[in-house]
Protein backbone atom coordinates (compact mmCIF):
# COMPACT_ATOMS: atom_id res chain seq x y z
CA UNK A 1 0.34 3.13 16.93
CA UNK A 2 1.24 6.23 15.11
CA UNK A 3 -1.37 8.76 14.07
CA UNK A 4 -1.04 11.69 11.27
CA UNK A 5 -4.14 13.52 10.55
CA UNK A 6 -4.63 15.84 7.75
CA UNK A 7 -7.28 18.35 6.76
CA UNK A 8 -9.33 15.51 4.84
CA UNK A 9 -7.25 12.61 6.27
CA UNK A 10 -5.75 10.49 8.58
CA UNK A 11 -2.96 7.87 9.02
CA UNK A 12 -2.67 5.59 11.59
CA UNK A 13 0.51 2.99 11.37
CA UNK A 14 0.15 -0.15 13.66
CA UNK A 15 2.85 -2.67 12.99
CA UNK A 16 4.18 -2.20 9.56
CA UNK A 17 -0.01 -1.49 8.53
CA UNK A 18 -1.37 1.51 7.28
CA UNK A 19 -4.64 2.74 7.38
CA UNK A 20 -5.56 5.65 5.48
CA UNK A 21 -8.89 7.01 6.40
CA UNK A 22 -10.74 9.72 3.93
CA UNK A 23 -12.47 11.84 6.84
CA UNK A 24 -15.34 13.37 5.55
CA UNK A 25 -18.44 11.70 6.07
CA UNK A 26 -20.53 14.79 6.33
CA UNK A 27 -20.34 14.99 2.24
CA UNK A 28 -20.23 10.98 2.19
CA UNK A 29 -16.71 11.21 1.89
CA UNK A 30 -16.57 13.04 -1.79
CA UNK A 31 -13.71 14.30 -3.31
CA UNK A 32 -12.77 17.77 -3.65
CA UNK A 33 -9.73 19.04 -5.59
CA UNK A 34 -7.70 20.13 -1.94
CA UNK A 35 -9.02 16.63 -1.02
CA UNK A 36 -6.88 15.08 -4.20
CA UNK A 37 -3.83 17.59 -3.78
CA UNK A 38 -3.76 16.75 -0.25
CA UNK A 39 -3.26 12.62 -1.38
CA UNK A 40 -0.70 13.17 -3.32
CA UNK A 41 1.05 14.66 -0.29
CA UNK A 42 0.26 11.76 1.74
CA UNK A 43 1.15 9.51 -1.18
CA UNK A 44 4.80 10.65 -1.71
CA UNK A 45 5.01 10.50 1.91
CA UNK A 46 4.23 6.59 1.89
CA UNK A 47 6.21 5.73 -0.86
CA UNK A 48 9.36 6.92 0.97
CA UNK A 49 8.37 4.83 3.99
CA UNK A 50 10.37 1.32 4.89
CA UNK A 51 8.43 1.03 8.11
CA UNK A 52 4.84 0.80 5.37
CA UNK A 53 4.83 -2.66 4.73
CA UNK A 54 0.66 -2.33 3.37
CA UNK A 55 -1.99 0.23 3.28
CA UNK A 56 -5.64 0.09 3.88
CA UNK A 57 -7.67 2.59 2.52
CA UNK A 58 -11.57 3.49 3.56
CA UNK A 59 -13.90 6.04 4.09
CA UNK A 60 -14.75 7.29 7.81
CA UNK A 61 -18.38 6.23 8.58
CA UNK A 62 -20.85 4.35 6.45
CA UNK A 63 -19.46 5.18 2.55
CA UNK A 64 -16.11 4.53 1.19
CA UNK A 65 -16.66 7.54 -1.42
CA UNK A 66 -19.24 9.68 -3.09
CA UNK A 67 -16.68 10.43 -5.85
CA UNK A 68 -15.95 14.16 -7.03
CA UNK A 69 -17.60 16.86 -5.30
CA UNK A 70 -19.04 18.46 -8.84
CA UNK A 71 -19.96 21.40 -7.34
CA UNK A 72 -15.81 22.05 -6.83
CA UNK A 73 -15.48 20.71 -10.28
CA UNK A 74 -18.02 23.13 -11.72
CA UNK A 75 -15.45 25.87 -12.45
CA UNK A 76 -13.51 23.83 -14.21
CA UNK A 77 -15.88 22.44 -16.88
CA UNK A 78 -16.61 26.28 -17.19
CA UNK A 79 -13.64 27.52 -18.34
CA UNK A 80 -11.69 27.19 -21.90
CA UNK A 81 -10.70 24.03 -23.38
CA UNK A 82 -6.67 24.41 -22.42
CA UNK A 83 -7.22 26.00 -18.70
CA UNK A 84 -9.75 22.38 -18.13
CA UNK A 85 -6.84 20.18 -19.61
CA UNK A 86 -4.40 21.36 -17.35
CA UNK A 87 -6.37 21.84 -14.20
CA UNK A 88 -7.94 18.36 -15.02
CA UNK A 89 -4.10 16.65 -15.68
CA UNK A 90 -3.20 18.06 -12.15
CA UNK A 91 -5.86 16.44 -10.58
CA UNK A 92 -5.25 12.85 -12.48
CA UNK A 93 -1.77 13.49 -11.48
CA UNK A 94 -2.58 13.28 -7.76
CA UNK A 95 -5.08 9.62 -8.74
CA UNK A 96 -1.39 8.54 -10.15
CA UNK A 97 0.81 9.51 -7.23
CA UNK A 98 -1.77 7.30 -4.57
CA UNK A 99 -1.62 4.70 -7.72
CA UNK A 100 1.91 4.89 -8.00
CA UNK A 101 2.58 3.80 -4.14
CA UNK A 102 4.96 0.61 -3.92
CA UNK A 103 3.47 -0.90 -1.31
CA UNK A 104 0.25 -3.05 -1.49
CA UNK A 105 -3.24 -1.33 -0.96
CA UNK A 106 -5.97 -3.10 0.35
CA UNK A 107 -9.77 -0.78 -0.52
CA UNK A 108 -12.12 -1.27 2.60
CA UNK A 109 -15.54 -0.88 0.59
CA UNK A 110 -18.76 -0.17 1.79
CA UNK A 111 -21.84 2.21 0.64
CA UNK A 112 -21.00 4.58 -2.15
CA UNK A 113 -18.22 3.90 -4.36
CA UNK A 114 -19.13 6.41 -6.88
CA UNK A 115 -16.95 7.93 -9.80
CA UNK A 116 -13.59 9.28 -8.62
CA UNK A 117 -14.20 7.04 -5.07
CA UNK A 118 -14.38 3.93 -7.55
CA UNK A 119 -11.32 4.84 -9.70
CA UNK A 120 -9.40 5.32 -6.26
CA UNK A 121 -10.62 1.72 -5.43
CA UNK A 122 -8.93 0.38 -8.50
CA UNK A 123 -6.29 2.13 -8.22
CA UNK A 124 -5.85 -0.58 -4.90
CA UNK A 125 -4.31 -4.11 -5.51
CA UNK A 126 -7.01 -5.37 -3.56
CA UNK A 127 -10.90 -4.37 -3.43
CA UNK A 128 -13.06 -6.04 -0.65
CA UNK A 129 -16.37 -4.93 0.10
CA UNK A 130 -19.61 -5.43 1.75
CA UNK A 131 -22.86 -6.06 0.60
CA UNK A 132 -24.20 -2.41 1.72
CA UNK A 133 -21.91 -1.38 -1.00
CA UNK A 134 -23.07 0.63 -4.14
CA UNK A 135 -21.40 1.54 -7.83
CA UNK A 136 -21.57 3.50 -10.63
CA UNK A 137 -19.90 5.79 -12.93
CA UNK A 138 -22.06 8.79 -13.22
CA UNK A 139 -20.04 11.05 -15.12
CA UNK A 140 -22.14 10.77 -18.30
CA UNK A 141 -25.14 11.86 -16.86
CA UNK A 142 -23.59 15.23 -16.32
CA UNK A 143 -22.33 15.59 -20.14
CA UNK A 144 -18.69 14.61 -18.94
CA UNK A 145 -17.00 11.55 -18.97
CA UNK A 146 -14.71 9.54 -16.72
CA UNK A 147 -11.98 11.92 -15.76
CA UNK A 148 -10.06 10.19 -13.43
CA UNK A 149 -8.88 7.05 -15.66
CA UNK A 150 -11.25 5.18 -17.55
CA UNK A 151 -8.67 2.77 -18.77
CA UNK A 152 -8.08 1.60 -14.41
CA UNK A 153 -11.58 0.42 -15.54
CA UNK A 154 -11.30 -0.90 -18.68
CA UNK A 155 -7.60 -3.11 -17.24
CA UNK A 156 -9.77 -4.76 -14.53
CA UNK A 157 -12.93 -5.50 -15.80
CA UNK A 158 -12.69 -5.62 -19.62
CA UNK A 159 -13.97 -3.71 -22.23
CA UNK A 160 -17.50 -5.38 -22.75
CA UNK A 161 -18.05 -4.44 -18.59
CA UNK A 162 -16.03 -1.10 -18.96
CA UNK A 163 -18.59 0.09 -21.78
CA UNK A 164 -21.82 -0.80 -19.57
CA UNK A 165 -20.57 0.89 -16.81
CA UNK A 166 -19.42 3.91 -18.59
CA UNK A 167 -21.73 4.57 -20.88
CA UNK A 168 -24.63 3.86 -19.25
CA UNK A 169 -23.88 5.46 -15.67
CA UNK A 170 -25.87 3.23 -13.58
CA UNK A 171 -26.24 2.10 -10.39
CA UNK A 172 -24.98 -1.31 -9.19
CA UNK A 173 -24.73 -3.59 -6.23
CA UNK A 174 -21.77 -5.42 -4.65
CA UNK A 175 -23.05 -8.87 -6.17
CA UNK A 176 -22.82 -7.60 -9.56
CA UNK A 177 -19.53 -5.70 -8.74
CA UNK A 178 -18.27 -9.16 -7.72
CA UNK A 179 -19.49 -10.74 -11.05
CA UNK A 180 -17.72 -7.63 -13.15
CA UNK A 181 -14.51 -8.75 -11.52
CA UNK A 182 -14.02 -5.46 -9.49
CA UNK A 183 -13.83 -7.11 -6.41
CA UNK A 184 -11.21 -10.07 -4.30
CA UNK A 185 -13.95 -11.00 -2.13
CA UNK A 186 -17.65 -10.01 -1.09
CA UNK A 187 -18.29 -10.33 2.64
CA UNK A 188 -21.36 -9.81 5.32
CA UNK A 189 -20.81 -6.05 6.99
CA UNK A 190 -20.36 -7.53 10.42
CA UNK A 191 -16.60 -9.32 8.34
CA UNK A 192 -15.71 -6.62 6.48
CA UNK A 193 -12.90 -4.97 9.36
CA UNK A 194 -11.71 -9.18 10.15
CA UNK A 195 -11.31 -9.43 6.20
CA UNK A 196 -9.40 -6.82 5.59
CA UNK A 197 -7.45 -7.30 8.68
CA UNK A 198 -6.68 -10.94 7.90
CA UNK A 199 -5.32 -9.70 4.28
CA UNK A 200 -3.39 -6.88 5.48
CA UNK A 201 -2.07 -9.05 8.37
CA UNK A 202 -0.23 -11.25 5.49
CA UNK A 203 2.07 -8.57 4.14
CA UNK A 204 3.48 -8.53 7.64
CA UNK A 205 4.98 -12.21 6.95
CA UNK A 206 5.74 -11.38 3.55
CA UNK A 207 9.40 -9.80 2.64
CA UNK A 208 8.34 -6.00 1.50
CA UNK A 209 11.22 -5.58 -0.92
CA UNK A 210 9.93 -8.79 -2.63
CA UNK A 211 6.46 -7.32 -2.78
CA UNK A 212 7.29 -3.88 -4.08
CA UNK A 213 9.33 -5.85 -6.73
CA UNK A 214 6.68 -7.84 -7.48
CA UNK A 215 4.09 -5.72 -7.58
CA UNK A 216 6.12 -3.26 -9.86
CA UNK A 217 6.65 -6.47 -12.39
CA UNK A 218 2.95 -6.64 -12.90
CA UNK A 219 1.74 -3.13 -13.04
CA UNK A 220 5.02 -2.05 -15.46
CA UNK A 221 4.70 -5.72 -17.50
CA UNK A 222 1.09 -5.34 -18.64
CA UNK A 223 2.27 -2.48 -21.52
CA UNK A 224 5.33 -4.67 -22.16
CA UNK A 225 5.55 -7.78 -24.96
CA UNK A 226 6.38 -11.11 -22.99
CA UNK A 227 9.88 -10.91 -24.02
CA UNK A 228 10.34 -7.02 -22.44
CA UNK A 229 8.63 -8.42 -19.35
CA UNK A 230 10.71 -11.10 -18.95
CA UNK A 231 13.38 -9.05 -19.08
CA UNK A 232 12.10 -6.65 -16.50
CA UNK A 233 11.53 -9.57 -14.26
CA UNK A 234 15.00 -10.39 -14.09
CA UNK A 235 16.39 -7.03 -14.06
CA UNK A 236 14.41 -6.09 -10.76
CA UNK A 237 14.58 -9.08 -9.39
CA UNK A 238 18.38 -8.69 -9.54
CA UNK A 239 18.31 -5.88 -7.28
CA UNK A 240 17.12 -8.26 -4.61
CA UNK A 241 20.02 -10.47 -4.26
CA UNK A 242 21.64 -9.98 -1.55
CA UNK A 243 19.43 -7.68 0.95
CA UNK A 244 18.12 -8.52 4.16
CA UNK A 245 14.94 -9.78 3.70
CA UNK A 246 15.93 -11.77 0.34
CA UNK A 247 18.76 -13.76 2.99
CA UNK A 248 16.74 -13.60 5.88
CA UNK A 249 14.00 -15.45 3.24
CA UNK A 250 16.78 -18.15 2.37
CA UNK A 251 17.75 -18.64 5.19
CA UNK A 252 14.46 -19.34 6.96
CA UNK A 253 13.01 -21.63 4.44
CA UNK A 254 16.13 -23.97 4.52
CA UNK A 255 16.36 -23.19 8.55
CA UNK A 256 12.55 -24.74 8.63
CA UNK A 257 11.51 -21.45 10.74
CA UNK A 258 9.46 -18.77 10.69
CA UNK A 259 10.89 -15.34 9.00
CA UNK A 260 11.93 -12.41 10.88
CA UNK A 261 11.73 -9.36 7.93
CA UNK A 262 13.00 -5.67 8.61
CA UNK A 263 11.89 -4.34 5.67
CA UNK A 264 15.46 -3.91 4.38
């Protein structure tokens, strides 16, 4: 196992799995803007990684995330219209570098999953939580609105679901989070670490080339008509034939064996 700690995070790679821990439980894990300039470090970093096959990402003890620290914010929403537009694009820019990773990412939820904390959840390809777990979108409450992507919402949930939660700021519990759509699967706390495990576990029998690809085909398609997706689908898929893992894939299935991936 391989361990990389930051000032507000830490990595720990075991067998092609990463787990990316926010480490700041004293403030329930909120987000302050070195907090957000310090992912998008980390998330270049794991983009460029082979050896990354998945990431897991949680909160250090019992909340995922509190969501923007607004006292760190504060400045911002006191200065002039331009110097908030650019200050806020260069935080949304780091939200798009951690969205922007290739490789799968799993969201570990439990607790608060509040405003920023819940648009870094969707920015996952997975969201599993417990039932300790808490929502909401506070940002109108405070005169502001979503600033970190309201339209992350609005792709997963709808725009009926994206409204209520937006506009009305409430609170809401895992059951309901489940019903919005937000969430793959709603466990008991004591099966929240096995869940996640078992998920994560799957991308390391899955060819990661293949599931970049794939990935990228659904997240780049969405904005497309289904004739320029199609034809993105073939294009990337092209780049496939003929590397490692897409022979080693052939191979295997025709071989009746279990595959051996590198990552390559």
């Amino acid at each position: 196992m391989q361990t990389k700690t930051y000032q507000n995070w830490q990595l720990e790679e075991d067998n092609h799995i990463l787990n990316l821990r926010l480490c700041r439980s004293e403030k329930m894990n909120n987000l302050t803007a070195e907090t957000l300039f310090e992912l998008k470090e980390i998330s270049e970093y794991i983009s460029t990684q082979t050896s990354i096959w998945a990431v897991v990402l949680s909160g250090e003890g019992i909340h995922f995330s509190a969501g923007v620290d607004v006292a760190s914010i504060k400045p911002l929403m006191d200065s002039e219209p331009s110097v908030f537009e650019e200050n806020l694009r260069d935080l949304q820019l780091c939200i798009d570098a951690f969205e922007a990773i290739p490789q799968p990412k799993i969201a570990k939820i439990q607790g608060y999953c509040i405003g920023g904390g819940l648009i870094l959840a969707c920015c996952c390809d997975f969201r599993i939580a417990d039932e300790s777990a808490q929502f909401c979108l506070p940002e109108v409450k405070m005169g502001i609105a979503v600033i970190m992507g309201t339209q992350r919402i609005t792709r997963l949930v709808g725009i009926a679901v994206a409204k209520e939660m937006t506009l009305l700021g409430e609170f809401f519990d895992a059951k309901k989070a489940e019903k919005y759509g937000l969430l793959n699967a709603l466990v008991h706390s004591e099966q929240l670490n096995n869940t996640v495990k078992t998920l994560a576990d799957k991308f390391r029998h899955l060819p990661p080339p293949t599931i970049r690809i794939a990935r990228k085909i659904i997240e780049e398609g969405t904005d497309l008509s289904p004739r320029e997706s199609q034809e993105l689908e073939i294009r990337l898929q092209s780049s496939l034939i003929g590397s490692t893992d897409w022979s080693e894939a052939v191979q295997s299935h025709f071989q009746k064996r279990k595959p051996n991936f590198k990552g390559e």
